[in-house]
Protein backbone atom coordinates (compact mmCIF):
# COMPACT_ATOMS: atom_id res chain seq x y z
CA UNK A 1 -16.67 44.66 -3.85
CA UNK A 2 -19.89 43.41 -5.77
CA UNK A 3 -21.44 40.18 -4.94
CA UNK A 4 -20.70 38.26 -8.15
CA UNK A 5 -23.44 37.39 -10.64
CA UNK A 6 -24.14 34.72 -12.79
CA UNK A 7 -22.62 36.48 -15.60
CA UNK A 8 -19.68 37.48 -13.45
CA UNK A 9 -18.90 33.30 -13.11
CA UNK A 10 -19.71 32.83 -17.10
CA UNK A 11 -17.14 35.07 -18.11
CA UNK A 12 -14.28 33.73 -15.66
CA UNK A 13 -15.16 30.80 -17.90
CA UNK A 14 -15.02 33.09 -21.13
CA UNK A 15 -11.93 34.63 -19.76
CA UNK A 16 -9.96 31.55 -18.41
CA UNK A 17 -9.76 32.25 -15.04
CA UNK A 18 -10.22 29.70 -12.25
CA UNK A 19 -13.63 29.38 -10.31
CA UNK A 20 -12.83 28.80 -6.31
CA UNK A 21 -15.89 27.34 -4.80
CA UNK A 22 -15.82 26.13 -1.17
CA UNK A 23 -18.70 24.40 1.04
CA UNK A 24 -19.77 26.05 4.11
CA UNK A 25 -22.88 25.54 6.25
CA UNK A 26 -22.45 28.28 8.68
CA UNK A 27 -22.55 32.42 9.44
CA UNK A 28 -19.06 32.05 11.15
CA UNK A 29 -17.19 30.30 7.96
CA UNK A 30 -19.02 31.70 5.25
CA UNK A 31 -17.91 34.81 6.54
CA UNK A 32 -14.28 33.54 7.07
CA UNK A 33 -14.33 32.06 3.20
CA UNK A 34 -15.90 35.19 2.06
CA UNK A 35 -13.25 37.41 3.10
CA UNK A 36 -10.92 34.55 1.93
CA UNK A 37 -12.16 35.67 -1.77
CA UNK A 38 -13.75 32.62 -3.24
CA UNK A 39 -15.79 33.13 -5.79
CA UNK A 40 -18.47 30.73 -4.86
CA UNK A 41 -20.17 29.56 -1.45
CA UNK A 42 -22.15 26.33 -1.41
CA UNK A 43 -24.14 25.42 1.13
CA UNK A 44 -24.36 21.53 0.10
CA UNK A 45 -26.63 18.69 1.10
CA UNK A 46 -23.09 17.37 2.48
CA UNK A 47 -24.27 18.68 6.18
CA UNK A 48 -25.85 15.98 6.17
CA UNK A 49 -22.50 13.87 7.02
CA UNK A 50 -20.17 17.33 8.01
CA UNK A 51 -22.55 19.05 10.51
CA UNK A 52 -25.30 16.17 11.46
CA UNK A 53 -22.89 13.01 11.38
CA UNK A 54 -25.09 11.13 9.15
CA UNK A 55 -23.41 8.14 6.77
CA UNK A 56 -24.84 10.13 3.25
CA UNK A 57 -26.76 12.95 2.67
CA UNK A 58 -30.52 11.75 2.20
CA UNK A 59 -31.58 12.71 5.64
CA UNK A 60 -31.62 16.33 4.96
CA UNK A 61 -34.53 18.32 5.22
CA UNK A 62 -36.00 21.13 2.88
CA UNK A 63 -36.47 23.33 5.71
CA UNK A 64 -32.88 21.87 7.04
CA UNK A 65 -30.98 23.60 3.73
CA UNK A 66 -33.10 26.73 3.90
CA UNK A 67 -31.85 27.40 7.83
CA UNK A 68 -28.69 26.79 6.91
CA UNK A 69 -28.65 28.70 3.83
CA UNK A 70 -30.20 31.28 5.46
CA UNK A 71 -26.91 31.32 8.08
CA UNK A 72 -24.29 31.77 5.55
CA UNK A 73 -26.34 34.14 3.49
CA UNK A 74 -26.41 36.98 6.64
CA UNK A 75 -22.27 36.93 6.59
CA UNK A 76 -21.56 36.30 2.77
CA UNK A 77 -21.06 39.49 1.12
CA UNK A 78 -19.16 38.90 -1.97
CA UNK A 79 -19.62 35.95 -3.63
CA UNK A 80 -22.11 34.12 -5.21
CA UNK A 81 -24.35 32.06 -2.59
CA UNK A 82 -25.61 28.99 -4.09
CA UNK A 83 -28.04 26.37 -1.68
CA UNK A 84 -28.03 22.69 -2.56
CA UNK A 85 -31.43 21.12 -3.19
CA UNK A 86 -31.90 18.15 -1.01
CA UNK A 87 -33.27 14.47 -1.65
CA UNK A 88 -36.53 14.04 -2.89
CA UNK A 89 -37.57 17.82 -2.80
CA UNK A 90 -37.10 17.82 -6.75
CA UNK A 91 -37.45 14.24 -7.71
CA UNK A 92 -40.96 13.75 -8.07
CA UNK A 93 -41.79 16.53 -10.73
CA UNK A 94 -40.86 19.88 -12.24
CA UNK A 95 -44.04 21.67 -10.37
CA UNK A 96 -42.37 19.77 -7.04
CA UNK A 97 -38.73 21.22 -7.80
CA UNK A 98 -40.04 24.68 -8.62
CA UNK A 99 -41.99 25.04 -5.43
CA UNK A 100 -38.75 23.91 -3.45
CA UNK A 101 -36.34 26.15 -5.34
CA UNK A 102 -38.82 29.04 -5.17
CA UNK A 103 -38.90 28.13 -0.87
CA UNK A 104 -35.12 27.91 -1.02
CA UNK A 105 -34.50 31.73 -2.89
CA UNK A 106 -37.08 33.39 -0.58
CA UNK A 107 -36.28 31.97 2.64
CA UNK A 108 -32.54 31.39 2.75
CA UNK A 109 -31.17 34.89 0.68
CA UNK A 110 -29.13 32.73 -1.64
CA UNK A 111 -28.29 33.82 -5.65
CA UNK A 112 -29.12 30.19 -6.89
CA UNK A 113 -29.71 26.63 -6.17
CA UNK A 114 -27.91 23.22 -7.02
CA UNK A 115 -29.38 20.15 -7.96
CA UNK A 116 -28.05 16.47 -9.06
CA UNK A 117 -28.58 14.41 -11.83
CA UNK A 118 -28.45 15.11 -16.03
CA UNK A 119 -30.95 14.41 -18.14
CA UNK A 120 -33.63 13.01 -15.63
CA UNK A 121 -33.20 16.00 -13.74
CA UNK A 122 -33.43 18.27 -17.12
CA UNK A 123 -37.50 18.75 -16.87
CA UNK A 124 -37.13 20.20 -13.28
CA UNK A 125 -33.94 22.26 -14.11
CA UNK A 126 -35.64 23.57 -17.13
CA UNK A 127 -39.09 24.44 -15.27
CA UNK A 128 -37.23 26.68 -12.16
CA UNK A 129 -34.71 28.42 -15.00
CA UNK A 130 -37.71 29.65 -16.74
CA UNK A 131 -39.05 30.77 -13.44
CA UNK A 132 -35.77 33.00 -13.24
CA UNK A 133 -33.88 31.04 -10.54
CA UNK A 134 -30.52 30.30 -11.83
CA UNK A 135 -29.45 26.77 -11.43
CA UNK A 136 -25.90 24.83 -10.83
CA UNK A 137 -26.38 21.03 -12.23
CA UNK A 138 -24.12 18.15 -10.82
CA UNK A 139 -23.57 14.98 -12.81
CA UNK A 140 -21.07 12.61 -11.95
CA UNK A 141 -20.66 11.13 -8.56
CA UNK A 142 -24.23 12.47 -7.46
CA UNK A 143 -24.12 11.83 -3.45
CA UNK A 144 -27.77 11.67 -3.31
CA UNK A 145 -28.12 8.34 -5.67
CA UNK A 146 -25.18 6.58 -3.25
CA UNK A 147 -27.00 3.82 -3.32
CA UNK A 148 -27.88 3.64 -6.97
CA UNK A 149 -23.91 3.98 -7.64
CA UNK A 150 -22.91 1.22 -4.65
CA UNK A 151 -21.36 3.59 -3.07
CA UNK A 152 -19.13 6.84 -3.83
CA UNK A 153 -17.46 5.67 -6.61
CA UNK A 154 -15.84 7.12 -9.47
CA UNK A 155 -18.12 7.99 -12.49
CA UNK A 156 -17.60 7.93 -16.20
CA UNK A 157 -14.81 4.93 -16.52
CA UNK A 158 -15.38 3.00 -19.88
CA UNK A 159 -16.66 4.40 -23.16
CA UNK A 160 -20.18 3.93 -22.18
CA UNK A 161 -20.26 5.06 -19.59
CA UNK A 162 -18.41 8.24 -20.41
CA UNK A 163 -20.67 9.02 -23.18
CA UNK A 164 -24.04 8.38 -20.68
CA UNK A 165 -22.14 11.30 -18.66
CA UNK A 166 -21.51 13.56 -21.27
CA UNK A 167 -25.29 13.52 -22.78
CA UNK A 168 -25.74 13.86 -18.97
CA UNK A 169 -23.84 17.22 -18.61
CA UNK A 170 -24.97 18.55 -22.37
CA UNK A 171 -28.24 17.93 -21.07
CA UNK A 172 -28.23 19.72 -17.77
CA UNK A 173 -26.66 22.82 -20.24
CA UNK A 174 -29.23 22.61 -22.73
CA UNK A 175 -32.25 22.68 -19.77
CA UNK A 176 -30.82 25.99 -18.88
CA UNK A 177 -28.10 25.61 -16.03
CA UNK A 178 -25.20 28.59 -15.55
CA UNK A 179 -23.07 25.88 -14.14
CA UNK A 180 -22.32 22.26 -13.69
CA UNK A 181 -20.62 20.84 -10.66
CA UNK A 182 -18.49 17.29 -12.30
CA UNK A 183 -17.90 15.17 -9.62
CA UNK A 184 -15.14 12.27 -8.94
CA UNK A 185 -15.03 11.65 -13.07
CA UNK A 186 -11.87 10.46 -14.77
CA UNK A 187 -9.70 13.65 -15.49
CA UNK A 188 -9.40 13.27 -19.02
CA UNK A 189 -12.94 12.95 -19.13
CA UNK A 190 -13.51 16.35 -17.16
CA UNK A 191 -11.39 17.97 -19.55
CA UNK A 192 -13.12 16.96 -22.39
CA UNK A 193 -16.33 18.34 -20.99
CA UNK A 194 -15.25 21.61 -19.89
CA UNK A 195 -13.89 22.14 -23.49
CA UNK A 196 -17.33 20.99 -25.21
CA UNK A 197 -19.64 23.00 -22.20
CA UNK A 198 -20.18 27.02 -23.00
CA UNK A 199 -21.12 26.76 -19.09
CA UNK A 200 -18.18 26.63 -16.42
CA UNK A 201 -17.44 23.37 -14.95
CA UNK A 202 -16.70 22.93 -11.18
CA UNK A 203 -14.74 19.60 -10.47
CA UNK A 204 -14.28 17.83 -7.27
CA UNK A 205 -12.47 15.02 -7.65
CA UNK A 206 -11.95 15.47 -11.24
CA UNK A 207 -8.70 16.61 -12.70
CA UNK A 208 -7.31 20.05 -13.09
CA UNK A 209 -8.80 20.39 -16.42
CA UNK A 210 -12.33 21.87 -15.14
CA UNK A 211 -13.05 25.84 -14.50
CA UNK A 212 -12.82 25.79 -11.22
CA UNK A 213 -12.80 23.46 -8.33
CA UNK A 214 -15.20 23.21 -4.89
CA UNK A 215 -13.93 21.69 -1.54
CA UNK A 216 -15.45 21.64 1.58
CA UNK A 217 -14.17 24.36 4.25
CA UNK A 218 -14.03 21.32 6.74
CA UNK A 219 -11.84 19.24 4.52
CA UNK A 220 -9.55 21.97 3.16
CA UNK A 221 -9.04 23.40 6.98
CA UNK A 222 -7.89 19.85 8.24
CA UNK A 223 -10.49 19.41 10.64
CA UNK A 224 -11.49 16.17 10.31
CA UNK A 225 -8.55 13.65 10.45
CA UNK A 226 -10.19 10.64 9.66
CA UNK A 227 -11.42 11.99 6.25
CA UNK A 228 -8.52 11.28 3.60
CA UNK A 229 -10.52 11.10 0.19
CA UNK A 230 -7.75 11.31 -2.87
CA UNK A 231 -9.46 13.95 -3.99
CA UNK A 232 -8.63 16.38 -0.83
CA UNK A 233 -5.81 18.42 -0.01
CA UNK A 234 -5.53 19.77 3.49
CA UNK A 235 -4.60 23.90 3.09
CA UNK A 236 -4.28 23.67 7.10
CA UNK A 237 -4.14 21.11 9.71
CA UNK A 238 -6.38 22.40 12.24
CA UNK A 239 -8.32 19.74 14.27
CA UNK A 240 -4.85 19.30 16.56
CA UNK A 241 -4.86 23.48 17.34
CA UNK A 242 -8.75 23.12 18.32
CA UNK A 243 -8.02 19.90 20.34
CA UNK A 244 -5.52 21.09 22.17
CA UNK A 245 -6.87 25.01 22.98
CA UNK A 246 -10.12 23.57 24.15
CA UNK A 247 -7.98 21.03 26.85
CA UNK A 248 -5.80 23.66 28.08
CA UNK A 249 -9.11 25.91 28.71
CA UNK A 250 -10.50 22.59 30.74
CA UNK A 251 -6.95 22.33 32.51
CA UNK A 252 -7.22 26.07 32.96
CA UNK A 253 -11.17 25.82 34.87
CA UNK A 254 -10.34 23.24 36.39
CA UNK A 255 -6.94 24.64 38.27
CA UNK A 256 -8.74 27.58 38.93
CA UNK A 257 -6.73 29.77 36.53
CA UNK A 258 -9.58 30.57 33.94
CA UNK A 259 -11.50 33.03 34.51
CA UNK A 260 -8.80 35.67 35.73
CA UNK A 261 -9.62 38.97 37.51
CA UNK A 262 -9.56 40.41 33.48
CA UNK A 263 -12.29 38.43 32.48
CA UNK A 264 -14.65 39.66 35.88
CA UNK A 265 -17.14 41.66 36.29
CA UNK A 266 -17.91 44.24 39.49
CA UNK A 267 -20.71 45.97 41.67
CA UNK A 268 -18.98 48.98 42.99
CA UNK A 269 -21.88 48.64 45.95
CA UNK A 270 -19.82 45.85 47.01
CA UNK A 271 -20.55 42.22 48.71
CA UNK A 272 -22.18 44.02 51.63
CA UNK A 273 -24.54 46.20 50.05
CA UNK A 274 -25.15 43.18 47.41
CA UNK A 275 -26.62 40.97 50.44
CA UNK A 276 -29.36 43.61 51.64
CA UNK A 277 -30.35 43.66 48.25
CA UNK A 278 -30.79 40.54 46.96
């Protein structure tokens, strides 16, 4: 099976079928989702809360999404790798954005890179496009300006503010993106923009109307029980299964029962030729 392309994902658009995108940050589950048979891997800025604990995602480093990037990239075979840009590593200008997208293709093995904003970010999206590095936009809910929004909120509610999103998204498209990642936006409103974009649309948290849809492999897997956003549906309810394997391996060390003669290795010198030695 061939790694899919950027023109693979434009004509699942052109063709009607869904996009599955999920969010790993690690060689162990991008393999696992890989052989799963999504269509898209992101390694998102969202490691910042997943994987580091943080309360947002503007902590992460540059050289924080390339190591990671670079960890799902060695076990993802067959779908298209894409590496989140983080906070201020494409803000400040288009020469700024270019240098980190360029570090982010050679250093983490990835097909493309994701950025947030519309048409602020359409200078920078336009500048690394031309440089040949395809590009995923992400208007909406953009985690990165939490504190712009107050909070994680939904986007888009109200005519004006609808219409600020959709010049948003036509301008991400027009500066040269493949994709655009729509965010927790009224459904109706998601709709509306996958029918007027020729790129696909990726929602989270916005209706069933878009091209495709991206969840995080933590959130879909159930391993976080504390984490109920609306926008979520648990596939699995893991975090009980890991909970209670890892006590009954500290009930089994601790009784003595773990590790059994199976698990041991041997000297066939034996204990008595083992003490001269050593």
């Amino acid at each position: 099976m061939a790694r899919k392309t950027v023109l693979d994902l434009q004509s699942m658009k052109a063709s009607n079928q869904r996009i599955a995108m999920v969010t790993a940050y690690d060689a162990t589950m991008g393999r696992l989702v890989d052989a799963a048979g999504v269509d898209m891997v992101l390694v998102g800025d969202s490691l910042g809360m997943v994987v580091q604990g943080g309360e947002n995602t503007l902590a992460v480093t540059l050289d924080e999404m390339i190591y990671h990037g670079r960890c799902v990239a060695r076990a993802v075979q067959n779908a298209h790798l894409t590496v989140d840009l983080p906070f201020m590593s494409y803000q400040i200008s288009p020469a700024q954005a270019l240098g980190a997208a360029g570090r982010v293709i050679k250093e983490s093995g990835c097909q493309s890179v994701k950025l947030e904003g519309g048409a602020r970010s359409a200078p920078a999206i336009q500048a690394i496009v031309e440089a040949g590095v395809p590009v995923v936009g992400h208007v909406g809910l953009t985690p990165q300006s939490v504190h712009g929004l107050s909070g994680f909120r939904v986007q888009g509610r109200g005519q004006d503010a609808a219409a600020r999103l959709i010049e948003d998204a036509l301008a991400v498209q027009e500066a040269g993106a493949f994709c655009i990642v729509l965010e927790m936006v009224p459904a109706e409103l998601a709709a509306e923009l996958t029918a007027q974009l020729h790129i696909p649309t990726i929602g989270i948290g916005a209706g069933a109307g878009c091209d495709g849809q991206v969840l995080v492999a933590n959130d879909l897997l159930g391993l976080d029980s504390r984490f109920k956003p609306r926008f979520v549906q648990r596939f699995a309810e893991l975090e009980r299964p890991i909970i209670d394997a890892v006590s009954a391996y500290v009930v089994a060390v601790r009784e003595g029962s773990f590790p059994a003669e199976v698990h041991s290795f041997h000297d066939k010198r034996g204990p008595a030729v083992l003490a001269r030695v050593y």
